[in-house]
Protein backbone atom coordinates (compact mmCIF):
# COMPACT_ATOMS: atom_id res chain seq x y z
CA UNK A 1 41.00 51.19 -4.40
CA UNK A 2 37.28 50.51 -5.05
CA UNK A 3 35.59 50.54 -8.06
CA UNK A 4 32.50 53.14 -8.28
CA UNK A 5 29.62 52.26 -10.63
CA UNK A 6 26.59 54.18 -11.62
CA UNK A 7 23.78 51.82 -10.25
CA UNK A 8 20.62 51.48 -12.19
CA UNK A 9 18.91 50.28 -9.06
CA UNK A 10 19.48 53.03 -6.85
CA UNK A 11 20.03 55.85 -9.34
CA UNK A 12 23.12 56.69 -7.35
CA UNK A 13 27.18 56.12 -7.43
CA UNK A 14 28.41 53.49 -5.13
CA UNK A 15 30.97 50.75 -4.74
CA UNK A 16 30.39 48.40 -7.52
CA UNK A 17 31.00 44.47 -6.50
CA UNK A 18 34.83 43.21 -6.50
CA UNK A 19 33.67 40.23 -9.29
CA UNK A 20 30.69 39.31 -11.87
CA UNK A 21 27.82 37.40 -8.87
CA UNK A 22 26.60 35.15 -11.34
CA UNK A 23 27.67 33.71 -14.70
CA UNK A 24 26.70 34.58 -18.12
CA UNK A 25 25.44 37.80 -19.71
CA UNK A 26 23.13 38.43 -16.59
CA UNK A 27 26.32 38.58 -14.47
CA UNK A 28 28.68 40.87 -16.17
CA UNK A 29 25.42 43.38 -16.86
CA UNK A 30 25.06 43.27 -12.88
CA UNK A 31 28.92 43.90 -12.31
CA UNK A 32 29.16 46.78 -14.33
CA UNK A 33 26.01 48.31 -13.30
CA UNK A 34 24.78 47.39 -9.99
CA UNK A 35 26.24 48.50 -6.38
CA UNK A 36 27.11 46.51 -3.49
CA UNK A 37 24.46 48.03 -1.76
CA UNK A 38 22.11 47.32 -4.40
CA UNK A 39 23.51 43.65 -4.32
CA UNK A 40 22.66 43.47 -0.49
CA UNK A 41 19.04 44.29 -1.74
CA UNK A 42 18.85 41.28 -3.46
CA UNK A 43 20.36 38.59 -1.97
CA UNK A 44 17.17 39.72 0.99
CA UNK A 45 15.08 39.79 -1.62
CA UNK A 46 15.81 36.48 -3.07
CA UNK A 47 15.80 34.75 0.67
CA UNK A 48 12.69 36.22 1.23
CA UNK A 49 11.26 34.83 -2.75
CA UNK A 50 13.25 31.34 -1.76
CA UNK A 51 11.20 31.17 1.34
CA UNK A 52 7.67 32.42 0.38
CA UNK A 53 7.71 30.14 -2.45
CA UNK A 54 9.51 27.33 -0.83
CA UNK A 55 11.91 26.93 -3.87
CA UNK A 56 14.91 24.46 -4.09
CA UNK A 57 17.82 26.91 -5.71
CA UNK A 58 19.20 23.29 -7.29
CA UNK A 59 16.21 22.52 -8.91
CA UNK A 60 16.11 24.42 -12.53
CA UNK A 61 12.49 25.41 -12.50
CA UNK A 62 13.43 27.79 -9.21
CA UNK A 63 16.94 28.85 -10.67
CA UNK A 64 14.72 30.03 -13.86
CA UNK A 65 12.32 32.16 -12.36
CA UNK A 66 15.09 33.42 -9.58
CA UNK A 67 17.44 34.67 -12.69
CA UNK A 68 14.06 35.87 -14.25
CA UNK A 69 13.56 37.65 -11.09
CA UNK A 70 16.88 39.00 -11.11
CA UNK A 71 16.47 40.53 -14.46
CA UNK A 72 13.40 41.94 -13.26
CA UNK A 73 14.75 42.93 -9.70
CA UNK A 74 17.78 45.62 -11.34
CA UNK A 75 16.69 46.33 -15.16
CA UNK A 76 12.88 46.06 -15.01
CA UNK A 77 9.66 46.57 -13.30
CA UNK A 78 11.08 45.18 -10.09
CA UNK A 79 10.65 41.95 -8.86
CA UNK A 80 7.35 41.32 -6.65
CA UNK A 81 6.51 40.19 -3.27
CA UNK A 82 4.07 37.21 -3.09
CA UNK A 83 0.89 38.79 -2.27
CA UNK A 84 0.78 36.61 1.42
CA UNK A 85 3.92 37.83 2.24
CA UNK A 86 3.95 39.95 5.80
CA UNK A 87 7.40 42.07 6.84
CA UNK A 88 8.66 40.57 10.05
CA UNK A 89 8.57 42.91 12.70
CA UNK A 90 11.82 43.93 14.12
């Protein structure tokens, strides 16, 4: 059976994730209140902030500002697109 959460993202129920997606405090505040769906969100979200800014996830400068993002992304003002960035066309 799957466990529902409320999710502060998209202000609806859905299937919350099976464990905690990253460690620490950030990561058990995302497990108990963000959806799968809303997880989906931001993993494109975070490719798309990984590519526009041409970040190195092993480097702790880009892990900083990608958790910082994060916070932002589900519990703030929502994380930003670079200002160059153009939607691929599908």
């Amino acid at each position: 059976m799957s466990r529902k959460v409320q999710c502060v993202k998209l202000n609806k129920e859905g299937e919350g994730l099976k464990v905690p997606p990253y460690p620490g405090e950030l990561g058990k505040k995302i497990y108990q209140n963000v959806s799968q769906e809303a997880w989906q969100e931001w993993l494109q979200h975070q490719t798309m902030l990984i590519n526009e800014y041409r970040l190195t996830p092993i480097e702790p400068k880009a892990r900083q500002f990608l958790e910082e993002e994060m916070e932002k992304f589900f519990f703030g003002s929502g994380s930003k697109r670079p200002d160059e960035f153009v939607s691929p066309e599908k």
